[in-house]
Protein backbone atom coordinates (compact mmCIF):
# COMPACT_ATOMS: atom_id res chain seq x y z
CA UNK A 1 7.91 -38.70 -15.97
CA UNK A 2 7.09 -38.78 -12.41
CA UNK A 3 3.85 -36.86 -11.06
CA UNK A 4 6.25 -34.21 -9.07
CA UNK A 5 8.10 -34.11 -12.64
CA UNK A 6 4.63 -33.36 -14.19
CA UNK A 7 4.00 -30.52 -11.26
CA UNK A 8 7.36 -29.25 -11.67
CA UNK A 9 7.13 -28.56 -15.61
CA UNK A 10 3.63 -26.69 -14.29
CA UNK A 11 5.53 -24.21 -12.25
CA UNK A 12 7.94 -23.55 -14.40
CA UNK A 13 5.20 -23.05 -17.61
CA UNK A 14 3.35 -20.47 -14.77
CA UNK A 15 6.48 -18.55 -14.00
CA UNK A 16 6.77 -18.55 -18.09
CA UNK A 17 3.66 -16.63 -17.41
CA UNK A 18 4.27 -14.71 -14.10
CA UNK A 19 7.29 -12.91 -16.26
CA UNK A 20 5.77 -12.39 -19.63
CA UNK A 21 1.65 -12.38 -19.56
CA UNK A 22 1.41 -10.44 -15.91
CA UNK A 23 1.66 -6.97 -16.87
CA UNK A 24 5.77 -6.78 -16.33
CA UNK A 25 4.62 -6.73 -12.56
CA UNK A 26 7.86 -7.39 -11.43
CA UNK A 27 9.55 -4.42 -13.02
CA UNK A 28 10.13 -1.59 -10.93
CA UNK A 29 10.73 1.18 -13.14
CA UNK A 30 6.57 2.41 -12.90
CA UNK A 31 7.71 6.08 -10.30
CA UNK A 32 6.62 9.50 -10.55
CA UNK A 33 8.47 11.09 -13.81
CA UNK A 34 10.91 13.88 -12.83
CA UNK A 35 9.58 16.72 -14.71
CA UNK A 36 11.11 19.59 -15.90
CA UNK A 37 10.06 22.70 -13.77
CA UNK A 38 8.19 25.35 -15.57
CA UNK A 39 7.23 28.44 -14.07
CA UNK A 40 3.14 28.50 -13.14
CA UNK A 41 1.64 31.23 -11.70
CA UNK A 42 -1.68 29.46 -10.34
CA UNK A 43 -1.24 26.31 -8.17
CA UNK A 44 -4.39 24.26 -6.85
CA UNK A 45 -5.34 24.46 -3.33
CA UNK A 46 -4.75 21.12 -1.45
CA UNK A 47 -5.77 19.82 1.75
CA UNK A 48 -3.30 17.28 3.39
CA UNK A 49 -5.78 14.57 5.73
CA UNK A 50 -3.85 12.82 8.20
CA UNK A 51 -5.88 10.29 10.66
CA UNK A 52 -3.78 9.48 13.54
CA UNK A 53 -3.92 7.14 16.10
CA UNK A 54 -1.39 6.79 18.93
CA UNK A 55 1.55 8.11 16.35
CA UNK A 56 2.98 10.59 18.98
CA UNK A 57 6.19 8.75 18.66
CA UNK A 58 6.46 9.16 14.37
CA UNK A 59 5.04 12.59 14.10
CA UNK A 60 8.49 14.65 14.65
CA UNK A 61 9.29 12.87 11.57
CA UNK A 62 5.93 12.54 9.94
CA UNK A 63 3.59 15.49 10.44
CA UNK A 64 6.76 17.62 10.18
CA UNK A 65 7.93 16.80 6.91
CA UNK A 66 4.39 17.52 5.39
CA UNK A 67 4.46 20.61 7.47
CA UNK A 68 7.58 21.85 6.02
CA UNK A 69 6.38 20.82 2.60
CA UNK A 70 7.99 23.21 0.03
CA UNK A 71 4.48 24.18 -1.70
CA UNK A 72 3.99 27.15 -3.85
CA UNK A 73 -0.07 27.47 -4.08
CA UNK A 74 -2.83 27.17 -0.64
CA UNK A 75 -1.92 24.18 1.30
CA UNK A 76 -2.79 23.13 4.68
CA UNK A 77 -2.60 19.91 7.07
CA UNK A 78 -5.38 18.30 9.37
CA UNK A 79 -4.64 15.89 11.73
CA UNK A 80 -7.19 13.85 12.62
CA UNK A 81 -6.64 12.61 16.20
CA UNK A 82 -8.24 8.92 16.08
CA UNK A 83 -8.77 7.85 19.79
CA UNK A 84 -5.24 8.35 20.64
CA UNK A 85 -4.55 7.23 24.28
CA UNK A 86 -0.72 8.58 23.54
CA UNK A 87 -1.24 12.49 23.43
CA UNK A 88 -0.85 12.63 19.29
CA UNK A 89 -3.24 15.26 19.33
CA UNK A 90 -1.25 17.45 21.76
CA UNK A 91 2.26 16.57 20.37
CA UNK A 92 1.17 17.65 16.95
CA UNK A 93 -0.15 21.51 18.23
CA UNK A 94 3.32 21.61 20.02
CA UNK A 95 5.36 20.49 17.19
CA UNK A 96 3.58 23.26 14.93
CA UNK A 97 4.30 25.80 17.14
CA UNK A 98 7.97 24.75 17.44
CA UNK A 99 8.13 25.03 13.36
CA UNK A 100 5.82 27.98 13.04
CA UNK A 101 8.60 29.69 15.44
CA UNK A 102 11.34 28.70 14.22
CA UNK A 103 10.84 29.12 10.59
CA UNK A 104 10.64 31.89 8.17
CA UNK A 105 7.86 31.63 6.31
CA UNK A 106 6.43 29.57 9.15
CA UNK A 107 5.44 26.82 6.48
CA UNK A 108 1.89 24.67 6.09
CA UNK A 109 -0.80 25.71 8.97
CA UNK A 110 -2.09 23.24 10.41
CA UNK A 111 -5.88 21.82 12.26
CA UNK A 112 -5.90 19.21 14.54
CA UNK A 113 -9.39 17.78 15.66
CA UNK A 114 -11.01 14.16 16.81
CA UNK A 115 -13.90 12.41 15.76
CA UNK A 116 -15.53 10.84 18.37
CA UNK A 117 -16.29 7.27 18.30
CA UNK A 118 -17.48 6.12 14.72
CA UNK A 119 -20.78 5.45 13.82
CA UNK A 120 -21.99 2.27 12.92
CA UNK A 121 -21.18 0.47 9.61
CA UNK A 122 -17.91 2.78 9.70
CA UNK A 123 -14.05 1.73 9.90
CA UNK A 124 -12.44 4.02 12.63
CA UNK A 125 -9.65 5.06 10.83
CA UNK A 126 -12.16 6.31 7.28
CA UNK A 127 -14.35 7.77 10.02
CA UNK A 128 -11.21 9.82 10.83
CA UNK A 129 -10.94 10.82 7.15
CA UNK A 130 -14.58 11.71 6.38
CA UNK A 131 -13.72 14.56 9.55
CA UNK A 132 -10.50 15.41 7.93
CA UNK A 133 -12.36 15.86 4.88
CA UNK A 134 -15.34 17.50 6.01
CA UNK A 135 -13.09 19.94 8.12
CA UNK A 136 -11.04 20.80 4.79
CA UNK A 137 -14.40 21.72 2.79
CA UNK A 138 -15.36 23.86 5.69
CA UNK A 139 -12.18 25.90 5.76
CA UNK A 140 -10.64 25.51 2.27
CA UNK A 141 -13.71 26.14 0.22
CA UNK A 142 -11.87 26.45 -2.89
CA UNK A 143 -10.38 23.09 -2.50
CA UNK A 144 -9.20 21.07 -5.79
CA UNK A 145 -6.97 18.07 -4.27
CA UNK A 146 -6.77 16.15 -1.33
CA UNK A 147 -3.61 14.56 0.14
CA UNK A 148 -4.30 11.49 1.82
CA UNK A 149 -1.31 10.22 3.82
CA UNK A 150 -0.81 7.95 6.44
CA UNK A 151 0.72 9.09 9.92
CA UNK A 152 3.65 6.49 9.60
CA UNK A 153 4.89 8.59 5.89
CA UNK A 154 7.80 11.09 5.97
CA UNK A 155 8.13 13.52 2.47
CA UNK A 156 10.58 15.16 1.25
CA UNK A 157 9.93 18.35 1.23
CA UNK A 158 9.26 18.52 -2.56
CA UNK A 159 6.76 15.92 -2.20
CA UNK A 160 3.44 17.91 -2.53
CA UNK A 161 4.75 19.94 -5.29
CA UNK A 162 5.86 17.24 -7.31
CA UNK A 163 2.87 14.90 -6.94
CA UNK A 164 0.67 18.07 -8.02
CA UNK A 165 2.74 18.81 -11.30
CA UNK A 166 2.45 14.99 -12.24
CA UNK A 167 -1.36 14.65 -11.37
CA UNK A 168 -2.15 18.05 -13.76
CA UNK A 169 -0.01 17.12 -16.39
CA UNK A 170 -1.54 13.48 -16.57
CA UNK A 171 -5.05 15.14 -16.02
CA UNK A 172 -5.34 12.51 -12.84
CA UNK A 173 -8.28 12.04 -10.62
CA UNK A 174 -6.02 9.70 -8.40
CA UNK A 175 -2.20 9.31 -8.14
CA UNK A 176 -1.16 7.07 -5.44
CA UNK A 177 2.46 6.24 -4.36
CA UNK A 178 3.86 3.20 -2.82
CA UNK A 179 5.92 4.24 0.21
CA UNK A 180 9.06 2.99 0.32
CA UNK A 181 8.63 0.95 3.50
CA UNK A 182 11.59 0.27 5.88
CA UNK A 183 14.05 -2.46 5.59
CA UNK A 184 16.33 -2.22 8.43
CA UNK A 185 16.41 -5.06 10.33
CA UNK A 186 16.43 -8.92 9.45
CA UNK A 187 12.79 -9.28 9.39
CA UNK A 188 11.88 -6.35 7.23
CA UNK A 189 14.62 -7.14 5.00
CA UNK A 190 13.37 -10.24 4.72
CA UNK A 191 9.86 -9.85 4.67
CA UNK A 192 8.51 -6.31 3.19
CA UNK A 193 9.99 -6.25 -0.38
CA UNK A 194 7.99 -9.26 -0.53
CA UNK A 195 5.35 -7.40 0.14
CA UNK A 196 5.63 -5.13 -2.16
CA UNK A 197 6.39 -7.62 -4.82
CA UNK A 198 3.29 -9.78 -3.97
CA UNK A 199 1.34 -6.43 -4.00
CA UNK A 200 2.58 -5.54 -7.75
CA UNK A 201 1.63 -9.31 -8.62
CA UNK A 202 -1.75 -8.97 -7.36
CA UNK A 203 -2.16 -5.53 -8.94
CA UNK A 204 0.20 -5.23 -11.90
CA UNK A 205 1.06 -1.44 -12.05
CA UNK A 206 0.90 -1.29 -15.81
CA UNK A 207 -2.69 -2.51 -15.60
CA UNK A 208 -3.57 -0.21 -12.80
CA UNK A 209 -2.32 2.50 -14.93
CA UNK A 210 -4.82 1.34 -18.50
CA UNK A 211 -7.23 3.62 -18.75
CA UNK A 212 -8.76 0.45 -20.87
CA UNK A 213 -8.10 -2.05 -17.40
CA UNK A 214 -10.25 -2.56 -15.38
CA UNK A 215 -7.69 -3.53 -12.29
CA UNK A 216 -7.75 -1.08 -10.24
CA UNK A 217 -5.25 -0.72 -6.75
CA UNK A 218 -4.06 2.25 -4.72
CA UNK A 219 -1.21 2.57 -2.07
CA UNK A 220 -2.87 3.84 1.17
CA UNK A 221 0.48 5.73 2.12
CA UNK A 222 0.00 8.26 -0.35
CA UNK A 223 -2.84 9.42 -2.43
CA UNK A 224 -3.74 12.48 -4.19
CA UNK A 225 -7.01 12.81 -4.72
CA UNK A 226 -9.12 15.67 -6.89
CA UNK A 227 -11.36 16.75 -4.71
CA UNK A 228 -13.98 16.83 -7.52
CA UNK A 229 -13.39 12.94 -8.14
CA UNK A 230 -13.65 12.60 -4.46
CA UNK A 231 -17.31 13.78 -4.44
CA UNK A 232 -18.09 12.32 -7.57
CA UNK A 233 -17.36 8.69 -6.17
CA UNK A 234 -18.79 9.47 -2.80
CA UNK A 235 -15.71 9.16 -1.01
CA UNK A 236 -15.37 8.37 1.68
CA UNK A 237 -19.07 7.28 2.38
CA UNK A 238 -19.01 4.57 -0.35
CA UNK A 239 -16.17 2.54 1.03
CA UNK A 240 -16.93 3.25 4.66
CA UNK A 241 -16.63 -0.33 5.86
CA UNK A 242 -14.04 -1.20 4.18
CA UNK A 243 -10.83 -2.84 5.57
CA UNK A 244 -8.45 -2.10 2.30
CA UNK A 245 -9.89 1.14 1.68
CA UNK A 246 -6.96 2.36 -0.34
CA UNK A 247 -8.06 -0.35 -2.82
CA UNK A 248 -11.33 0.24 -2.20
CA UNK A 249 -10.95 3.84 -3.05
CA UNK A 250 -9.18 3.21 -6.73
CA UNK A 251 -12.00 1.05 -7.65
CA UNK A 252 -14.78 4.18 -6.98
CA UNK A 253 -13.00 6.48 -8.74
CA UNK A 254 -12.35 4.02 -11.50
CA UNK A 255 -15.94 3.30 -11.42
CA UNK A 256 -17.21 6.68 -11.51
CA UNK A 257 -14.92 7.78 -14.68
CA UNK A 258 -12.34 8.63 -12.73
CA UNK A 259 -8.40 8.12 -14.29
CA UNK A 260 -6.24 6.40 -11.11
CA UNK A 261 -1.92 6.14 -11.45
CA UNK A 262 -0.28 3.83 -8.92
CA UNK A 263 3.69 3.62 -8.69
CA UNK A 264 6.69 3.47 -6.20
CA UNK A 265 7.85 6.51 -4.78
CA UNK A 266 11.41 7.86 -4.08
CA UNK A 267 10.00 11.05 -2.52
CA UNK A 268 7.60 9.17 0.06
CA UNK A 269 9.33 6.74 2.63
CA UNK A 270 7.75 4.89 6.06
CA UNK A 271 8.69 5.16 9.29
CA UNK A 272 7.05 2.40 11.05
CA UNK A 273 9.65 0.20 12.35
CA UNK A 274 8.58 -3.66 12.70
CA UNK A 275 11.38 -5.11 15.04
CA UNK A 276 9.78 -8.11 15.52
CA UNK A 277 7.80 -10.86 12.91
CA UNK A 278 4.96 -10.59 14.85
CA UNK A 279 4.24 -6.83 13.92
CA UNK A 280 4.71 -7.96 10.06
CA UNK A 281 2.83 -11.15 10.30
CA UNK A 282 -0.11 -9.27 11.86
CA UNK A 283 0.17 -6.44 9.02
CA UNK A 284 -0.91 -8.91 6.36
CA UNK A 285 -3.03 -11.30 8.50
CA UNK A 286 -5.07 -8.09 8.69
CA UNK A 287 -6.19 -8.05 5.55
CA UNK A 288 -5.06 -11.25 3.64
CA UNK A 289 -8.35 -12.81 4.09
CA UNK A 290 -10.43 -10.04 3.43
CA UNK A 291 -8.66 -9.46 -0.51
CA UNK A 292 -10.02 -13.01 -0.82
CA UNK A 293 -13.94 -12.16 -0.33
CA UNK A 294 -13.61 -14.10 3.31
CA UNK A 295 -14.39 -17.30 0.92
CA UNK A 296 -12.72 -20.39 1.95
CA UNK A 297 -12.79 -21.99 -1.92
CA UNK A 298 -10.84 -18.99 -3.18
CA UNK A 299 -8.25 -19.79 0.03
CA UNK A 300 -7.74 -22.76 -0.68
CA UNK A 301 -6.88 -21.86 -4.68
CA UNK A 302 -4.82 -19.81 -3.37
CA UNK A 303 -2.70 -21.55 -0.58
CA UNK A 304 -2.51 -24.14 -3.90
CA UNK A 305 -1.34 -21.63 -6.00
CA UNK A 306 1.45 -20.36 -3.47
CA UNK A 307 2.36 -23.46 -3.10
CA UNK A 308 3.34 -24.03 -7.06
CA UNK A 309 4.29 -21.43 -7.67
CA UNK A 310 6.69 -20.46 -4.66
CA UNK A 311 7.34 -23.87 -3.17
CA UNK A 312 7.28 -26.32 -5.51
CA UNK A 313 10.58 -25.30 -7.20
CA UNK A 314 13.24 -26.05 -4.73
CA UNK A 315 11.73 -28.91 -3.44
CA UNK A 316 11.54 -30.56 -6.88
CA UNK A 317 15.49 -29.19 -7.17
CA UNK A 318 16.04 -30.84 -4.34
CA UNK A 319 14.23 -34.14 -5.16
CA UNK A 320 15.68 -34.52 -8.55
CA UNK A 321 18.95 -33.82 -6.99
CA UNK A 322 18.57 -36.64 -4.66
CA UNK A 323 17.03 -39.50 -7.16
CA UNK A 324 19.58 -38.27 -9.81
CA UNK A 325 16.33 -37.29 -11.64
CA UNK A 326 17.74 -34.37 -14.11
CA UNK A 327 14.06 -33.34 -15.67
CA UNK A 328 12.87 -32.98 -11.97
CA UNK A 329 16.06 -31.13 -10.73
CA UNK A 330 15.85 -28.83 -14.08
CA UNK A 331 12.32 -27.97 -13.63
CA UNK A 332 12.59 -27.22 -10.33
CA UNK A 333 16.07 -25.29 -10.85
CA UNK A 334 14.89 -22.94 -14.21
CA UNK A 335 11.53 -22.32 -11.89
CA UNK A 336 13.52 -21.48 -9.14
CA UNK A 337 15.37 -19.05 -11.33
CA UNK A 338 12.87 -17.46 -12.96
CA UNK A 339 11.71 -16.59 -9.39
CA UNK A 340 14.80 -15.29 -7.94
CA UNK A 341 15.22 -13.20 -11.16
CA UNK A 342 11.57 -11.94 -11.13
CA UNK A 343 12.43 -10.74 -7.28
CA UNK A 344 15.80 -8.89 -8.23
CA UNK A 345 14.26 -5.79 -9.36
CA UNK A 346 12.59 -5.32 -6.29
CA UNK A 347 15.94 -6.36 -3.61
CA UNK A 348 17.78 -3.78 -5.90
CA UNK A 349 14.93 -0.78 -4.91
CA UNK A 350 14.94 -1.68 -1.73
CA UNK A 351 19.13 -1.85 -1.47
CA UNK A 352 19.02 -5.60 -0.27
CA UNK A 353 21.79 -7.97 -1.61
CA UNK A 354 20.58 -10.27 -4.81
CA UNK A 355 21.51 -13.10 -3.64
CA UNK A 356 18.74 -12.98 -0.83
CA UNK A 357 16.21 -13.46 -4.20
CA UNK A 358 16.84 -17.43 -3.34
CA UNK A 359 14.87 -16.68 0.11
CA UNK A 360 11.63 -15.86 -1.41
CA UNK A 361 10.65 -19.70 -1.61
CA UNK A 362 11.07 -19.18 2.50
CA UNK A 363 9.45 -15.86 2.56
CA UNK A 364 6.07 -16.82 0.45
CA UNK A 365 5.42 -19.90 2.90
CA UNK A 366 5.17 -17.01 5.31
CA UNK A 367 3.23 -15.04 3.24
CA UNK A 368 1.07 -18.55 3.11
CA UNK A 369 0.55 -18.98 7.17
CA UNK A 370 0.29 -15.22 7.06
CA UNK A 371 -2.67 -15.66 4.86
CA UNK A 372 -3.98 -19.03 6.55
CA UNK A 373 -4.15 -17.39 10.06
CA UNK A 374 -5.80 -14.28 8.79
CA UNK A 375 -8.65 -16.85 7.82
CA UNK A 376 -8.40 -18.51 11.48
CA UNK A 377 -8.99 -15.32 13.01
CA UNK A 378 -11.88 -14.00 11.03
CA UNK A 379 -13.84 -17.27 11.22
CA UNK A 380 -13.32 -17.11 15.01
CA UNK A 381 -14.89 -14.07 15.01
CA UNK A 382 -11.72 -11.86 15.61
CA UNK A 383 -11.45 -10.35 12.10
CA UNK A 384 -9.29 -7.59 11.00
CA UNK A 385 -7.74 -5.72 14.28
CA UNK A 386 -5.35 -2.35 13.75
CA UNK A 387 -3.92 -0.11 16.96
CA UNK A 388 -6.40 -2.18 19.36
CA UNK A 389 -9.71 -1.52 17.20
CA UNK A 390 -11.45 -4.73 15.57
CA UNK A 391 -13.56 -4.69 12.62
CA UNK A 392 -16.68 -6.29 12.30
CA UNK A 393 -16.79 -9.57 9.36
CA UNK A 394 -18.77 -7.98 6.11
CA UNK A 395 -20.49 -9.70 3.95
CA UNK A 396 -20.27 -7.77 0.74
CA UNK A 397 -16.96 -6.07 0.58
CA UNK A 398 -16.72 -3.23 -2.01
CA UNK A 399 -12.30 -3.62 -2.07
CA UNK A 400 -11.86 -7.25 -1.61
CA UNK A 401 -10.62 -8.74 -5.01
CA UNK A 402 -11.48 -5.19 -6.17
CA UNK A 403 -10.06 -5.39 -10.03
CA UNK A 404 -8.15 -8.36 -10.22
């Protein structure tokens, strides 16, 4: 057999692998149970932390549905106004006085506040969190849970309630959803349930879920945190510098005792629309390099291992088809397959046709420059960059390759 032959038959034995020894990453059936209500006469006290910077445009949608949340126990929002140049912080007061008007009960109260400019050795956006969280000890002293949400997440109005019931009944220090990002034009269609799927292949849900693992992963969207857990990890001060702090976060409270849940949500959706590539690509080139350590060996490995595994299979389909080679083309064809099977579950969450599985071969050599440029930028001294604020490079990361 031909050496392509020989690298074919090697894709094809790691998708063997990908689909059976990976933790079922590619099943989508990990969500938030639907639980029978029972009547409960105590419910926990949460605090719902929302940094925010230059979101005045989402927030109607956003920072209303979590104030409209339909919560039976103490439950309030802060806002944290990060920098905004956009007037979040004063569309946010106006919007809660619309609701608090217009409704009956006038439903969660909410804070709004700003941080300053963050200190050194902090990210701005968990600077914005430490006030949101230091502002909800101050006035919620009786505090058991913290909501951490992103200002780009709509809930449905059941949300809060729901992730409460399934965090007590699980005894959970951290349950973390998975927003169900948007898909609504070409490019997200194309590009963001691969992201999701790449996400569950770095950090099988399953595994994330094993009390016994020791992956551990979070979704940054949405994350309910005991407040106890919180402290007991030193969050946020123990991952202030990091870039993926949601992962970042998972592996403190794993490493402090804590018991972490990751899965997709069908209660928690984004807003963020990405009409161009260019807001996607620079999504991931944010933090691609960063989840490898900054190290250029383990980019390499992996632009090599994208490359097998994603890219190898319809060219050596292709090639075997064109030399009349069959154990090339059926390498490369049951590889292929395997792939575009492995991808279904994930098209039929997000409500995108199956037969756009055979695109993933396109999508993951995006995913590959996606990840190649994010290593261009850091070494020339750019690093990670989000709503106009760069990060500094770091040399020990606490979240990159966190549990894998």
């Amino acid at each position: 057999m031909s050496a392509l032959t020989w690298i074919a038959a090697v894709s094809l034995l790691a998708w063997g692998w990908l689909l059976l020894g990976r933790g079922f990453y590619w099943r989508t059936d990990v969500r938030l149970p639907e639980r029978r209500r029972t009547p409960t006469t105590t419910w926990p006290s949460v605090a719902v932390v929302v940094p925010a910077r230059d979101e005045s445009a989402l927030l109607p949608d956003t920072l209303g549905s979590l104030l409209t949340q339909e919560y039976p126990g103490h439950a309030e929002v802060f806002l944290v106004d990060d920098g905004s140049s956009d007037g979040t912080g004063d569309v946010a007061r106006a919007l809660a006085a619309r609701l608090a008007a217009s409704r009956k009960p006038p439903g969660l109260p909410l804070t709004v506040d700003s941080p300053g400019e963050p200190e050194p050795g902090w990210t701005g956006k968990l600077w914005a969190v430490r006030h949101g969280v230091v502002l909800a000890r101050s006035k919620m002293p009786e505090l058991d849970y913290l909501l951490l949400t992103d200002a780009d997440i709509t809930h449905n109005r059941d949300s809060l309630r729901e992730l409460v019931s399934a965090a007590r009944a699980a005894d959970l220090d951290l349950l973390s959803l998975m927003a169900r990002l948007r898909a609504a034009n070409a490019w997200e269609r194309l590009v963001v349930p691969a992201f999701v799927h790449f996400f569950a292949l770095l950090f099988p849900f399953r595994r994330v879920n094993d009390p016994d693992s020791r992956t551990a992963a979070a979704a940054g969207g949405c994350m309910l945190l005991r407040d106890e857990a919180a402290e007991r990890a030193g969050y946020p001060d123990s991952v202030r510098d990091a870039v993926i702090d949601d992962v970042a976060l998972a592996r403190a409270v794993r490493d402090s005792g804590g018991r972490i849940w990751l899965g997709l949500a069908d209660r928690v959706r984004s807003v963020r629309p990405y009409p161009r590539l260019a807001g996607l690509w620079g999504m991931v080139a944010r933090t691609a390099y960063a989840q490898l350590r900054h190290n250029p060996l383990l980019l390499l490995l992996t632009v090599a291992g994208l490359a097998l595994v994603f890219l190898v299979p319809p060219v050596a389909l292709a090639a075997g088809a064109a030399t009349l080679d069959p154990w090339l083309a059926a390498a490369g064809g049951l590889a292929w397959a395997l792939m575009a099977g492995a991808y279904m579950p994930m098209l039929r969450y997000y409500g995108q046709p199956l037969k756009t599985s055979l695109l993933l071969p396109f999508t993951a050599s995006l995913y590959l420059l996606m990840t190649v440029d994010s290593a261009v930028r850091h070494h020339r001294g750019r690093g990670a960059v989000w709503k106009g604020r760069a990060y500094a490079r770091r040399a020990n990361t606490a979240e990159e390759g966190a549990g894998t």
